[in-house]
Protein backbone atom coordinates (compact mmCIF):
# COMPACT_ATOMS: atom_id res chain seq x y z
CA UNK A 1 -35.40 -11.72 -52.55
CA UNK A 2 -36.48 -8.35 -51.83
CA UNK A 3 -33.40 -6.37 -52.82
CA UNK A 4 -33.99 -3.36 -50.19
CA UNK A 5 -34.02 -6.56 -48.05
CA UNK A 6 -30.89 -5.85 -45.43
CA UNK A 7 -29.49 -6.72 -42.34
CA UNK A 8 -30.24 -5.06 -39.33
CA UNK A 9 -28.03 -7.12 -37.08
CA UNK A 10 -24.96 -9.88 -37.43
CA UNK A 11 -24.30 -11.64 -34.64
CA UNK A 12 -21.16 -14.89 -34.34
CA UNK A 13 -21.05 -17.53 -31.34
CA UNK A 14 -18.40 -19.72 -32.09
CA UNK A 15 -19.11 -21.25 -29.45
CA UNK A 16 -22.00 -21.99 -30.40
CA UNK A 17 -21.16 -22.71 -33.67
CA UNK A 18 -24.24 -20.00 -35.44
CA UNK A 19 -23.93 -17.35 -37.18
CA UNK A 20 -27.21 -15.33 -36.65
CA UNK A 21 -28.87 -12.52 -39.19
CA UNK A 22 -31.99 -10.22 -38.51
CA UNK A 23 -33.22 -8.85 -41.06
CA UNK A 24 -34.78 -5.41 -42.11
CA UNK A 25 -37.95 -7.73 -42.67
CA UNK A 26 -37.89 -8.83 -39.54
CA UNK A 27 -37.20 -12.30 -40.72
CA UNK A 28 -33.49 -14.12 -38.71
CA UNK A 29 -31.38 -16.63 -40.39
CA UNK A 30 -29.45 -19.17 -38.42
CA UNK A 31 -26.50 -20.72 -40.26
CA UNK A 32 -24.40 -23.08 -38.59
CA UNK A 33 -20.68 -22.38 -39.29
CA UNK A 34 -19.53 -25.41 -41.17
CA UNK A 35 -22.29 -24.62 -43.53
CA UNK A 36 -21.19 -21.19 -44.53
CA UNK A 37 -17.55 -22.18 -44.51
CA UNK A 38 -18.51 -25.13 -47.00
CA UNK A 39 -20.54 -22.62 -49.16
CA UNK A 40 -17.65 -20.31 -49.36
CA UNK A 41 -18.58 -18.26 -52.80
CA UNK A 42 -15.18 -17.43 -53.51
CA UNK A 43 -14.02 -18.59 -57.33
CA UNK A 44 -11.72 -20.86 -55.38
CA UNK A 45 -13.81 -22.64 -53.25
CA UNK A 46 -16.68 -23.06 -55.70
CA UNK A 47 -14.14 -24.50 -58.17
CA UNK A 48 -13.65 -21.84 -60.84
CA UNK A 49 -16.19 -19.02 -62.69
CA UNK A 50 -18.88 -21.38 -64.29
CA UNK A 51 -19.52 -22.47 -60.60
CA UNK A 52 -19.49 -19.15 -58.73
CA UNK A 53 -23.47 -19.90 -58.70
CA UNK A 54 -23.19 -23.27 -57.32
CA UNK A 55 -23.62 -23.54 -53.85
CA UNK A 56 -24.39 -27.01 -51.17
CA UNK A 57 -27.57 -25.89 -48.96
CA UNK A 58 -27.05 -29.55 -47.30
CA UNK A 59 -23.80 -28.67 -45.60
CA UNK A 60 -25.77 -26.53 -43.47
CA UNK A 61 -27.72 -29.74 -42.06
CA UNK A 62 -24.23 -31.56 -41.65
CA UNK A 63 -25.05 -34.18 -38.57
CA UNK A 64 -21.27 -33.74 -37.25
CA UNK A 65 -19.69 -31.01 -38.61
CA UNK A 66 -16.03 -30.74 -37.90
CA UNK A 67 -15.88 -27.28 -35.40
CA UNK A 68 -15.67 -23.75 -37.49
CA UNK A 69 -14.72 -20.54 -36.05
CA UNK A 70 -15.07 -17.05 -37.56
CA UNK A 71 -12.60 -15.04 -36.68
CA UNK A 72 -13.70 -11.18 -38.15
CA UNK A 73 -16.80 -10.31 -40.44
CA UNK A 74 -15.68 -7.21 -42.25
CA UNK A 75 -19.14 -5.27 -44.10
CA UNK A 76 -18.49 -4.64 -48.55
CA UNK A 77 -20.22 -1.86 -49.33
CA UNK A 78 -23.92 -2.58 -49.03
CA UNK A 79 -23.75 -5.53 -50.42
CA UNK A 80 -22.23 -8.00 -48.37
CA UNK A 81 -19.85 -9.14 -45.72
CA UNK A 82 -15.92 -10.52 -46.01
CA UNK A 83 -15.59 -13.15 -43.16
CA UNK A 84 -11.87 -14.22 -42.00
CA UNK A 85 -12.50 -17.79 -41.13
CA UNK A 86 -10.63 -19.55 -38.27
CA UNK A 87 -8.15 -21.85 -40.99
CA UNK A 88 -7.13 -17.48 -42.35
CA UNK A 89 -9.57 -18.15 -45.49
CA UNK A 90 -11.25 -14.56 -46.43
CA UNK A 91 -11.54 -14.24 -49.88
CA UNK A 92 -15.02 -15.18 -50.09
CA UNK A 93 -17.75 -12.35 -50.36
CA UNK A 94 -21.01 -13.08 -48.73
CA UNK A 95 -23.78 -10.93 -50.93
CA UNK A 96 -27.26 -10.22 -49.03
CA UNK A 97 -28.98 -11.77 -51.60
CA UNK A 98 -26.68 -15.24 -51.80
CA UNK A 99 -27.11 -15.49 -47.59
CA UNK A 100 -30.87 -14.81 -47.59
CA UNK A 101 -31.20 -17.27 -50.37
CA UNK A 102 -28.97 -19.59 -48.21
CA UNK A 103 -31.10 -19.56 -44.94
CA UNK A 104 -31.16 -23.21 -43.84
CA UNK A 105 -34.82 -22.73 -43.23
CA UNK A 106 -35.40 -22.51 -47.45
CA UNK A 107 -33.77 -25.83 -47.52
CA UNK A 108 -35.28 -28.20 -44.96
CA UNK A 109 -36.26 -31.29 -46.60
């Protein structure tokens, strides 16, 4: 990716389970909720240090996903964005470059 790539807009409908990201490109990522939540890149959640790379793309395509809910999206720097997820999880920094590289769209089989 691009990295002057940035968002120009995050919007969350938990009800409709999407979190939605328009980009300075112009480009906007969809990504259902359970799929972020399961690709959590905190050093918990992907099991340790030598995983912190390791992410599941397929979550994102999940047939039925258990219900998510975001409950704050907090901006790092200009780098990335802190979400406090519905179960209190937050320690899981989402960098520009890890959620553009996550779009569901670069995964579709």
């Amino acid at each position: 990716m691009d990295e002057t790539v940035t968002p120009t807009g995050i919007e969350v409908s938990n009800k409709d389970q999407v979190l939605e990201i328009t980009w300075s490109d112009g480009k906007v990522s969809r990504y259902p909720l359970y799929g972020l939540r399961a690709n959590c890149p905190c050093v918990m959640c992907r099991g340790g240090h030598g995983s912190m790379g390791d992410f599941e793309p397929e979550a994102f395509f999940e047939e039925t996903p258990p219900r998510i809910e975001i409950r704050n999206i907090e901006q790092v720097g200009n780098h990335a964005i802190k979400i406090t997820w519905g179960d209190g999880h937050n320690s899981g920094m989402y960098q520009w470059k890890t959620l553009r590289w996550l779009d569901p769209e670069n995964h579709k089989e």
